[in-house]
Protein backbone atom coordinates (compact mmCIF):
# COMPACT_ATOMS: atom_id res chain seq x y z
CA UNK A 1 99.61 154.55 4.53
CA UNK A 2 101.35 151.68 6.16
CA UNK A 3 104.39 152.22 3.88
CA UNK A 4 104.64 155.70 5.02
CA UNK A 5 104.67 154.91 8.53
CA UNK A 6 107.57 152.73 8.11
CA UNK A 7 109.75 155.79 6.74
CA UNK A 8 108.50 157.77 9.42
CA UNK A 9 110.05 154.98 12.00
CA UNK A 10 113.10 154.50 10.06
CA UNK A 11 113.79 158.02 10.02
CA UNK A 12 113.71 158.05 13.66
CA UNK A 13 116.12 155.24 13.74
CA UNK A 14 118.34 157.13 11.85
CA UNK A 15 119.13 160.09 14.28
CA UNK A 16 119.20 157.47 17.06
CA UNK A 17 115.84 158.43 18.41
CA UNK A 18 113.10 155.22 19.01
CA UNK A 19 109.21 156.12 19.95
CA UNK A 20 107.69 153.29 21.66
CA UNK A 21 110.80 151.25 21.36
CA UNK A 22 113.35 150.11 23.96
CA UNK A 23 117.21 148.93 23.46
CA UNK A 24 118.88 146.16 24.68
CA UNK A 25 120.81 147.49 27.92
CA UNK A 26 124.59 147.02 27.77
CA UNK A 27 126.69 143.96 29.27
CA UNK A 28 129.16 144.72 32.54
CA UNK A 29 132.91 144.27 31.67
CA UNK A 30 134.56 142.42 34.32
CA UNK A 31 138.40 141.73 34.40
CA UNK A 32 139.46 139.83 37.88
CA UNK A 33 143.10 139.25 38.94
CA UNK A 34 145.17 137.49 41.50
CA UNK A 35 147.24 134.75 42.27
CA UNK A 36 149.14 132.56 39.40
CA UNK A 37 146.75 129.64 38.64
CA UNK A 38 143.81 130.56 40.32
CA UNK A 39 140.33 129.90 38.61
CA UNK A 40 137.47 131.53 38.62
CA UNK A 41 133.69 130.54 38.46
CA UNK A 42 130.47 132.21 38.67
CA UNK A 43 127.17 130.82 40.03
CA UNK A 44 129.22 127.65 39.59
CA UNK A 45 129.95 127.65 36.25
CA UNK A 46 134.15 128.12 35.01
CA UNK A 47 135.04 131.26 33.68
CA UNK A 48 138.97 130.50 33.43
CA UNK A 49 141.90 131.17 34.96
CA UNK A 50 143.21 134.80 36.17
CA UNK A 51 143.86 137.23 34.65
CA UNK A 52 140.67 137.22 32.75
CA UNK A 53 138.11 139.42 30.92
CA UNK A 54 134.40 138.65 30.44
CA UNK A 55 131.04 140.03 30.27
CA UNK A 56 128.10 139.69 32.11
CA UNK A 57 124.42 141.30 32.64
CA UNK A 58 124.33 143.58 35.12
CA UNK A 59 122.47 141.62 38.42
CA UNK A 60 124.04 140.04 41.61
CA UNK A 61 126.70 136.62 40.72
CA UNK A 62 128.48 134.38 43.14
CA UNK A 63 132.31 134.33 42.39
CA UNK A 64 134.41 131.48 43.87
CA UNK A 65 138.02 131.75 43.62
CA UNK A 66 140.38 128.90 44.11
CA UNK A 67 143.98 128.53 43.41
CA UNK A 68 146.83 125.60 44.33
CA UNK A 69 148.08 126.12 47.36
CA UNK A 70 145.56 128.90 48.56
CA UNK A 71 142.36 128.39 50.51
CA UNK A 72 139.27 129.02 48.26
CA UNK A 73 137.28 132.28 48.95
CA UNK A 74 133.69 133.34 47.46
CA UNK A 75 132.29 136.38 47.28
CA UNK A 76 129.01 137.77 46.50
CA UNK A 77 129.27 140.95 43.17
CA UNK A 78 126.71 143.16 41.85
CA UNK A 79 126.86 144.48 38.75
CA UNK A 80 125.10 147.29 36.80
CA UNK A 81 124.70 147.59 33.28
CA UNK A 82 127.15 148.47 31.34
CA UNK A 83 129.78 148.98 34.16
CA UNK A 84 133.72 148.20 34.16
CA UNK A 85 134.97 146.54 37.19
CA UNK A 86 138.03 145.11 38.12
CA UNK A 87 138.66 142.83 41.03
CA UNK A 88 142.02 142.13 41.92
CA UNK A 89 142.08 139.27 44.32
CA UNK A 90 143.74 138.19 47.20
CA UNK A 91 143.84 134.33 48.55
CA UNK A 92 145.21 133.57 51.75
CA UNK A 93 147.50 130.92 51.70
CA UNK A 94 146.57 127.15 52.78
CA UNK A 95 148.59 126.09 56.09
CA UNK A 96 149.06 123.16 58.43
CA UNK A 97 149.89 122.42 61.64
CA UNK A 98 153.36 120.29 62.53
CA UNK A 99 153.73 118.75 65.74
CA UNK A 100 157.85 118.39 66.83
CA UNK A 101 157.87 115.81 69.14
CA UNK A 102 161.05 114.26 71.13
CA UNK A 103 162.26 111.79 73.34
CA UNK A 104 162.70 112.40 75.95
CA UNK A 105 160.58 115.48 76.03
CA UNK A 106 161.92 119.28 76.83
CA UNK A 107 164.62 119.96 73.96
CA UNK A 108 164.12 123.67 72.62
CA UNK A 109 163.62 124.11 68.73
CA UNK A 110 166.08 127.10 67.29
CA UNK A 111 164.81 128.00 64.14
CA UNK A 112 167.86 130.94 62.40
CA UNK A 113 169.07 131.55 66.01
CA UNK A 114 165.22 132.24 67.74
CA UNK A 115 163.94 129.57 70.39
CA UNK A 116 160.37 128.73 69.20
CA UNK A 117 159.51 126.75 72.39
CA UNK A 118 160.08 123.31 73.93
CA UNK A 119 158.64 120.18 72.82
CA UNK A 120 156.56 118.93 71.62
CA UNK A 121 155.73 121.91 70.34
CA UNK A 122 153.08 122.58 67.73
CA UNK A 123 154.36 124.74 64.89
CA UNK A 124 151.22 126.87 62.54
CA UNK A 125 151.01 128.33 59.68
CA UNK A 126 152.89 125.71 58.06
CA UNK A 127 153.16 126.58 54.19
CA UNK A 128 152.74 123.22 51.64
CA UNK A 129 155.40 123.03 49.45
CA UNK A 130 158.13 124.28 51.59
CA UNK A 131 160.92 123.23 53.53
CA UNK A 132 161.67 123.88 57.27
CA UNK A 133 164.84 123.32 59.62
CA UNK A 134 165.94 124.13 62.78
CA UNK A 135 168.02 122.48 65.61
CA UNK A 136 166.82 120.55 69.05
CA UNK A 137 169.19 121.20 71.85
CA UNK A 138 169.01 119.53 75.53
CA UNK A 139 171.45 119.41 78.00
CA UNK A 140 173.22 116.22 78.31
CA UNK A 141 171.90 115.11 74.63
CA UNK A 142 173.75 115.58 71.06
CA UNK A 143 172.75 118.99 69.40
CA UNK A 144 170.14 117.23 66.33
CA UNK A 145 168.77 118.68 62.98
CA UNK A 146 165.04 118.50 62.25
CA UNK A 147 163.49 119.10 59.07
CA UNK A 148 159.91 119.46 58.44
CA UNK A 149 157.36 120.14 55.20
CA UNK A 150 153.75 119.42 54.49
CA UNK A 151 151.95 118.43 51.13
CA UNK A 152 148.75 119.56 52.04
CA UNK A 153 146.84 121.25 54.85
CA UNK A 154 146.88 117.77 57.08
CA UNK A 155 148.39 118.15 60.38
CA UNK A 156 151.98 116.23 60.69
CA UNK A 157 153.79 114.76 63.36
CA UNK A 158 157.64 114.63 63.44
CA UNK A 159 159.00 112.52 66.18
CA UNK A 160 163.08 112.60 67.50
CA UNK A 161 165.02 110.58 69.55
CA UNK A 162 167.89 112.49 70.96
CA UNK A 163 169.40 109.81 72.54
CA UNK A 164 173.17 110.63 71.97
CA UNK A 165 174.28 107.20 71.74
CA UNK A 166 172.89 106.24 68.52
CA UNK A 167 173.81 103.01 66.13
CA UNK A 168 172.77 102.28 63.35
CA UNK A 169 170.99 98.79 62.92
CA UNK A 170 169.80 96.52 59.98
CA UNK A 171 168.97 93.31 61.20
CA UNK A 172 167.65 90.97 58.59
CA UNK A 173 166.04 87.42 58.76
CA UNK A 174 165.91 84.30 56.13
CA UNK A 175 163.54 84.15 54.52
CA UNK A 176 162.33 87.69 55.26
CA UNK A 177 159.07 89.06 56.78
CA UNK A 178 159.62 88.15 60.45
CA UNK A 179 158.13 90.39 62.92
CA UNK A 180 160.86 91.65 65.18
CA UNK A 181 160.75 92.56 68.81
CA UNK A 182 163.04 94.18 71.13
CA UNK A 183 163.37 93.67 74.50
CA UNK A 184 159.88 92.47 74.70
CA UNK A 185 158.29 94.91 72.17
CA UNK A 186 157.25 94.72 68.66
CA UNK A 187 159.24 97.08 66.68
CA UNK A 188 158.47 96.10 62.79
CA UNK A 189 159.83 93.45 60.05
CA UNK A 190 162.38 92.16 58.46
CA UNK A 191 164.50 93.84 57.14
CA UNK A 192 164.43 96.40 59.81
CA UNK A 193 166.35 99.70 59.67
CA UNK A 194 166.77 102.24 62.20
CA UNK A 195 169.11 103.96 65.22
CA UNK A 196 169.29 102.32 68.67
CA UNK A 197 171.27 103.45 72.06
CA UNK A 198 173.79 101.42 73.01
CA UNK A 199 173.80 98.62 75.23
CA UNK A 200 172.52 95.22 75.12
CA UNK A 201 169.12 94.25 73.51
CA UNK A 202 167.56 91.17 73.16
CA UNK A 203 166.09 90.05 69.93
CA UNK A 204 163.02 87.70 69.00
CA UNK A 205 161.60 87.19 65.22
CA UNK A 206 158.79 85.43 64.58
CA UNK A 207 157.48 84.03 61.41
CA UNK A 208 154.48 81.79 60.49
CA UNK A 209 155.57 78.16 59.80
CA UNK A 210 159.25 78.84 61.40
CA UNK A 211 160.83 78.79 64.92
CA UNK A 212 160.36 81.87 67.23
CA UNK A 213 164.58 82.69 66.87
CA UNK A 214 166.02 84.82 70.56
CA UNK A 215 169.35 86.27 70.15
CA UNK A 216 170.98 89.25 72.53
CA UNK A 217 173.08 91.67 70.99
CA UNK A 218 175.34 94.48 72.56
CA UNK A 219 175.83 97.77 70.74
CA UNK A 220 178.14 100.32 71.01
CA UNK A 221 178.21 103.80 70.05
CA UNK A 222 179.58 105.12 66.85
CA UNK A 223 179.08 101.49 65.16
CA UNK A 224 176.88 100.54 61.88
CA UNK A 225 175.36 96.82 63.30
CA UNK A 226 174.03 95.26 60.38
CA UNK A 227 173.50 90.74 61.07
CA UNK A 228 171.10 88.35 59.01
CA UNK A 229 169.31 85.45 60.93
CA UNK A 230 168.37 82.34 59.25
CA UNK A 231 165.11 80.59 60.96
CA UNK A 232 164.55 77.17 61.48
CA UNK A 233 161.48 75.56 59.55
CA UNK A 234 158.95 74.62 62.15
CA UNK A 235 157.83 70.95 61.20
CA UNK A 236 154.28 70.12 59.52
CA UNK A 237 151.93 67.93 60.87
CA UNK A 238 149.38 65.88 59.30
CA UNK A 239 145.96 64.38 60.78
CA UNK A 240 145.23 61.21 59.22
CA UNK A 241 141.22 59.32 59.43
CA UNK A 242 140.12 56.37 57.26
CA UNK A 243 136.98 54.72 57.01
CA UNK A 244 137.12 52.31 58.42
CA UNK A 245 139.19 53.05 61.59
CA UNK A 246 142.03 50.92 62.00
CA UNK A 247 143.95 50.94 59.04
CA UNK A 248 147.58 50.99 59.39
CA UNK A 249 149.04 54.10 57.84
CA UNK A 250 153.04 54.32 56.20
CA UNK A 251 154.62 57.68 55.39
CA UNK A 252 157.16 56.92 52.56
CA UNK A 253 156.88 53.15 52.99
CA UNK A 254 157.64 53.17 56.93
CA UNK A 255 154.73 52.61 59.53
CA UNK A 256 153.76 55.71 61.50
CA UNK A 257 150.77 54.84 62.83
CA UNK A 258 147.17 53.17 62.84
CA UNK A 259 144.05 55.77 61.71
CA UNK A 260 142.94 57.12 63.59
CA UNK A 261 147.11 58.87 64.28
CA UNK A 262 148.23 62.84 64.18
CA UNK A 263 151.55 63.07 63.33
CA UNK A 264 153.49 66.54 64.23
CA UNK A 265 157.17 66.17 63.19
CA UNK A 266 157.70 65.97 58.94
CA UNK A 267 159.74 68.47 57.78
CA UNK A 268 157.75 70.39 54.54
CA UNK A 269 157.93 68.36 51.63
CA UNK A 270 155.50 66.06 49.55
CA UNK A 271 154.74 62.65 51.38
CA UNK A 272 153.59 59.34 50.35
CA UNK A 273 150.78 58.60 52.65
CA UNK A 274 149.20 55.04 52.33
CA UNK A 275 146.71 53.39 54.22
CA UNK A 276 146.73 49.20 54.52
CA UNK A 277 143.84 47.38 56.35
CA UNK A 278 143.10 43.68 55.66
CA UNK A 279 139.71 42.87 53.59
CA UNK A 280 140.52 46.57 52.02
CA UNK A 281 142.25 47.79 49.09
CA UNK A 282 145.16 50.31 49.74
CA UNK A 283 144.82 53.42 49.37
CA UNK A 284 147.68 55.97 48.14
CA UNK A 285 147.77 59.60 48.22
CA UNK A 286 150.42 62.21 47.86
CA UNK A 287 150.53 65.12 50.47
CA UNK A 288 152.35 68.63 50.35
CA UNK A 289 153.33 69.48 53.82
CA UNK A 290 153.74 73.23 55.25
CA UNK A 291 155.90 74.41 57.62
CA UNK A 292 154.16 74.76 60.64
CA UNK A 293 150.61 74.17 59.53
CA UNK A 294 148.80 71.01 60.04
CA UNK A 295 146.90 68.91 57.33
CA UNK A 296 143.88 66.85 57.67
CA UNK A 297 143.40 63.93 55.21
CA UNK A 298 140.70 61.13 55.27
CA UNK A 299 141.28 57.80 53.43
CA UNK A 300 138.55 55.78 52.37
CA UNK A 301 139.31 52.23 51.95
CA UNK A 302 137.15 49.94 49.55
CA UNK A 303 136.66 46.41 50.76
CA UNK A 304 138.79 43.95 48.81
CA UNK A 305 136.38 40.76 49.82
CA UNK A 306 132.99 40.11 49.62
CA UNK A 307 129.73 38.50 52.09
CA UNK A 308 127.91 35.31 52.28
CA UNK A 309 124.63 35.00 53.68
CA UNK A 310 123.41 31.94 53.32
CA UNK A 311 119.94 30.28 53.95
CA UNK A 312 119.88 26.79 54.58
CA UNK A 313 116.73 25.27 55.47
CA UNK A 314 115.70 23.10 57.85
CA UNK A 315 117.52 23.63 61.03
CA UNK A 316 119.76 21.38 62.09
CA UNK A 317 121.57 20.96 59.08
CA UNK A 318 125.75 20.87 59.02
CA UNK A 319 127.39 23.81 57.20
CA UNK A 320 130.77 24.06 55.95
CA UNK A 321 132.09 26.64 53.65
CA UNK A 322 135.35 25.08 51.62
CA UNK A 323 135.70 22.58 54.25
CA UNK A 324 135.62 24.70 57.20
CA UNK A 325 132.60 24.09 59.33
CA UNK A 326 130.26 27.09 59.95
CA UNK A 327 128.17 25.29 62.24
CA UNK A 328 124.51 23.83 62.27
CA UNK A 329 121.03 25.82 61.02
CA UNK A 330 118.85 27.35 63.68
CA UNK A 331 114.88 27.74 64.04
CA UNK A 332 113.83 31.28 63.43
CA UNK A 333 111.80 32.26 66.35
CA UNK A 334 109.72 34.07 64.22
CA UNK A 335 108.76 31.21 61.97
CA UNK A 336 109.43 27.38 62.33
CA UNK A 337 109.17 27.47 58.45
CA UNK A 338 112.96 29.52 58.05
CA UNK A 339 115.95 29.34 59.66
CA UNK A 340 118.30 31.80 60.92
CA UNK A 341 120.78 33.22 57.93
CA UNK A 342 124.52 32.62 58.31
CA UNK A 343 126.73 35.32 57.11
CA UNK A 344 130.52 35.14 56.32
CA UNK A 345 132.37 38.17 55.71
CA UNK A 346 136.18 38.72 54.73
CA UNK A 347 136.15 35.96 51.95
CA UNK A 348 137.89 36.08 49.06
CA UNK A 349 136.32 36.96 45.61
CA UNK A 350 135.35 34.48 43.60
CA UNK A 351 134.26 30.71 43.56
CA UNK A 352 133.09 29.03 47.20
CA UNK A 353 131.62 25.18 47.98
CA UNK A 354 129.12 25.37 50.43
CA UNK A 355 128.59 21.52 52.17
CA UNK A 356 125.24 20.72 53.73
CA UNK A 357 125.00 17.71 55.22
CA UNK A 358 122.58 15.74 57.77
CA UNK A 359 122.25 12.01 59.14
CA UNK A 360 118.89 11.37 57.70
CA UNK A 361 119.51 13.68 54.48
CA UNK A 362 118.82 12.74 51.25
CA UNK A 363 121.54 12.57 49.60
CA UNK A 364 122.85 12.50 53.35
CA UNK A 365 125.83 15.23 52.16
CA UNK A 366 125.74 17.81 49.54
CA UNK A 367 127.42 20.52 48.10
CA UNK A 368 126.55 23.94 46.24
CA UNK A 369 128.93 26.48 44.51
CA UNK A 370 128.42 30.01 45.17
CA UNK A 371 130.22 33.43 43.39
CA UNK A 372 131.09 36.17 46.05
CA UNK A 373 131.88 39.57 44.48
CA UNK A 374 134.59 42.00 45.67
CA UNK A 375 133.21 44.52 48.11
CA UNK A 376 129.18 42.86 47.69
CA UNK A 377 126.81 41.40 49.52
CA UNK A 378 125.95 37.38 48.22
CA UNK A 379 122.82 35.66 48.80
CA UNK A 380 122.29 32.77 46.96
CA UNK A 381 119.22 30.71 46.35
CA UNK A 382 117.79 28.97 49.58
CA UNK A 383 119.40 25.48 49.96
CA UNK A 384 116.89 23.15 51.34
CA UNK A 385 117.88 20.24 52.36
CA UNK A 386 115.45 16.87 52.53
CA UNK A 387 115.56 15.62 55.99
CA UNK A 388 112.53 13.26 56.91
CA UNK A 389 111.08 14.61 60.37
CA UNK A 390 108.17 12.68 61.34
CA UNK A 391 106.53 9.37 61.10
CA UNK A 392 102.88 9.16 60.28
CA UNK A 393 101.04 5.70 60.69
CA UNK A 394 97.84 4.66 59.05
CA UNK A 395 94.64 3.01 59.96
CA UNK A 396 95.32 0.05 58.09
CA UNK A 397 98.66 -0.35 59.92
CA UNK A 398 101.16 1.05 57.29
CA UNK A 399 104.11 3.45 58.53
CA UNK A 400 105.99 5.73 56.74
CA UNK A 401 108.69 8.19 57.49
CA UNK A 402 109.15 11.58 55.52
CA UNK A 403 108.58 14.67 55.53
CA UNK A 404 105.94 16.84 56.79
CA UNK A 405 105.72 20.68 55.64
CA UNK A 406 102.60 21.73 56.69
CA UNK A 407 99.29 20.59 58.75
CA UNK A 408 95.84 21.65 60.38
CA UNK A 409 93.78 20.00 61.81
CA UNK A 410 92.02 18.29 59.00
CA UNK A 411 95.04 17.20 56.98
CA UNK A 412 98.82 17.06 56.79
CA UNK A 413 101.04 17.79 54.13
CA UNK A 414 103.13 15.11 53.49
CA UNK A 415 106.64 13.96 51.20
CA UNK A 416 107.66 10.49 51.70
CA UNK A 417 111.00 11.09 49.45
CA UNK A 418 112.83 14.27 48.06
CA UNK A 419 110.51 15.64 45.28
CA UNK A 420 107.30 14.23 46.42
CA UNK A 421 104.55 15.27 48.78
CA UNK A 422 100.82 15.39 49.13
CA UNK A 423 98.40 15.51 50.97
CA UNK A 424 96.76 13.08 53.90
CA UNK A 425 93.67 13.34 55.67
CA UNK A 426 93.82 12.92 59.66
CA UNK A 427 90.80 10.93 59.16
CA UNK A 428 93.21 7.87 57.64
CA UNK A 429 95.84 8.24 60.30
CA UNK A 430 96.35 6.49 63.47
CA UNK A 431 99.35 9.33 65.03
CA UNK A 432 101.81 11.65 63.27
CA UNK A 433 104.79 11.58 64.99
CA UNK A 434 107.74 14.36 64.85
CA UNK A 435 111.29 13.23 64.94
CA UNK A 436 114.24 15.36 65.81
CA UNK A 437 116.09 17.02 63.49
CA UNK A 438 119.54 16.76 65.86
């Protein structure tokens, strides 16, 4: 049964006559035209340049055309199925504005024999791609050719000076790059090229790390003026600091100064700057200087001697340091145990004999060597020296001198000779009695 149902349908087929069946609707031809280059696309999507030929289902499409040179244009199409349309096209072309501007103001533009206006004048409808002329005529001003063209739809301005007594100028500088003013007013840079009335002008360039240069110039009519300038170097300056202050500073061996010193007047080269201070090593350093521009270096200096600080115990004891005296020990007020340090600076490195010496020392005079480093800090070992400074008397009538290094009130103690001491009970002494150390 089945089988015979399909004949029945194919039959059908056959003389192009479907029951119950539908066919697929047919496609809209669509050939669009216009301008050389332009491109189409539909709901956004590239078809391909004009002249061209597609197909689409019948419905409503967006077409955007778009060609160099021509402003774009969209349009809305509706198709129906199985239609043939064709859409020629037609851009408008893309335009700009061109203002003619000229000094001074009011010259007519002729453009093939027809006055357009006076400027400035704003000219429309200005085609990309193509080139304009006419002619600017004033009274009392040289007859002057304009040109004109646009690359794109931008507005343009073309400025004239009608000034008919023109030269021609090139002024240059050395080096190059100087800004140049005239009469007052900042024109461009070197090399500068362009048409000038006559008369007399008055020239300044300027350039970073040279002179300001002021010349005056007369022109005359007719003439090509064309003049180089060579500027002056402006010196370099340098600001020079050490630590410490003080230290005397030579510029290729000769004395400039004492840090810290700003010096303003060295023509640009590379220096030898060199910093000398007593106690301190020298210190070298070379130094590029600019034209006009100002340097800031800061030399340390690293001591070239060394420090003593000695402590010499008790006070009142003679000090010399390789022969010369230093003076005599001092009581610490906070402690009549110590005495005040004495420091030396500025010595030389190396070996030093330290003298102590007292009337009632013993050994009455004596001597210590000491090491002091370059650039450090020395503190030997405490020197004490053995000075007897009191005299303590017993019950039984004996005296003795020494020294005493400590006591309370029950006992002393007590060192009769260097090396020796002990201690004595109050209870077996008549007095102890302090002698001065002076």
């Amino acid at each position: 049964m089945k089988k015979g149902m399909r004949m029945i349908v194919c039959a059908f087929a056959a003389a192009g006559i479907l029951i119950g069946c539908s066919k697929a609707p047919e496609k809209a031809v669509v050939t669009v035209t216009g301008p050389e280059g332009m491109v189409l696309s539909v709901n956004d999507q590239k078809v391909g340049a004009a002249p061209v030929t597609f197909k689409l289902n019948g419905g409503t499409y967006l077409f955007k055309y778009h060609a160099p040179g021509y402003e774009r244009k969209w349009e809305t199409v509706k198709l129906q199925a199985g239609e043939q349309r064709k859409i020629p096209v037609e851009l408008k072309r893309e335009s700009a504005s061109v203002l003619i501007a000229t000094k001074p103001l009011g010259a007519q533009l002729v453009v093939d024999g027809r006055v357009l206006g006076s400027t400035p004048i704003v000219l429309n409808k200005v085609v990309p791609g193509r080139e304009y002329s006419g002619q600017l005529r004033m009274p009392g001003y040289a007859e002057r050719a304009v040109q004109w063209s646009v690359d794109s739809a931008r507005p343009k301005r073309v400025m004239i000076d009608l000034d008919a007594n023109m030269v021609k100028v090139e002024f240059l500088s050395r080096p190059a790059g100087a800004r140049l003013h005239l009469n007052g007013r900042e024109v461009g840079t070197t090399p500068y090229r362009g048409e000038l009335t006559e008369g007399k002008y008055k020239l300044r360039f300027e350039l970073a790390g040279y002179s300001p240069l002021e010349q005056t110039v007369t022109l005359s009519r007719g003439e090509n003026f064309k003049m180089e300038y060579p500027l002056a170097p402006l010196p370099g300056g340098i600001s020079i600091s050490s630590v410490p202050e003080g230290a005397a500073v030579y510029i290729n061996g000769k004395k400039r100064g004492v840090t810290p010193c700003v010096l303003t007047d060295l023509p640009a080269a590379v220096y030898e700057v060199r910093a000398e201070k007593d106690g301190y090593d020298p210190v070298t350093r070379k130094v590029e200087i600019t034209s006009g521009y100002k340097d800031e270096i800061k030399l340390v200096l690293l001591s070239s001697t060394g420090e003593l600080e000695l402590d010499i115990r008790p006070a009142g004891v003679a000090v010399l340091l390789d022969g010369k005296e230093l003076g005599k020990t001092e009581e610490n007020p906070e402690s009549n145990m110590i005495t005040k340090p004495i420091r030396v600076s500025g010595l030389a490195p190396g070996e030093h004999i330290v003298t102590v010496s007292h009337p009632r020392a013993r050994p009455q005079v004596r001597t210590v060597k000491v090491m002091v480093e370059k650039g450090k800090l020395t503190r030997p070992k405490t020197i004490t020296v053995w000075i007897a400074n009191c005299e303590i008397k017993y019950r039984d009538g004996r005296i003795e001198v020494g020294t005493l290094f400590q006591e309370d009130d029950n006992s002393i103690l007590f060192g009769p000779e260097p090396g020796i001491r002990y201690e004595v009970s109050r209870g077996d002494l008549e007095y102890v009695k302090r002698l001065t150390v002076e």
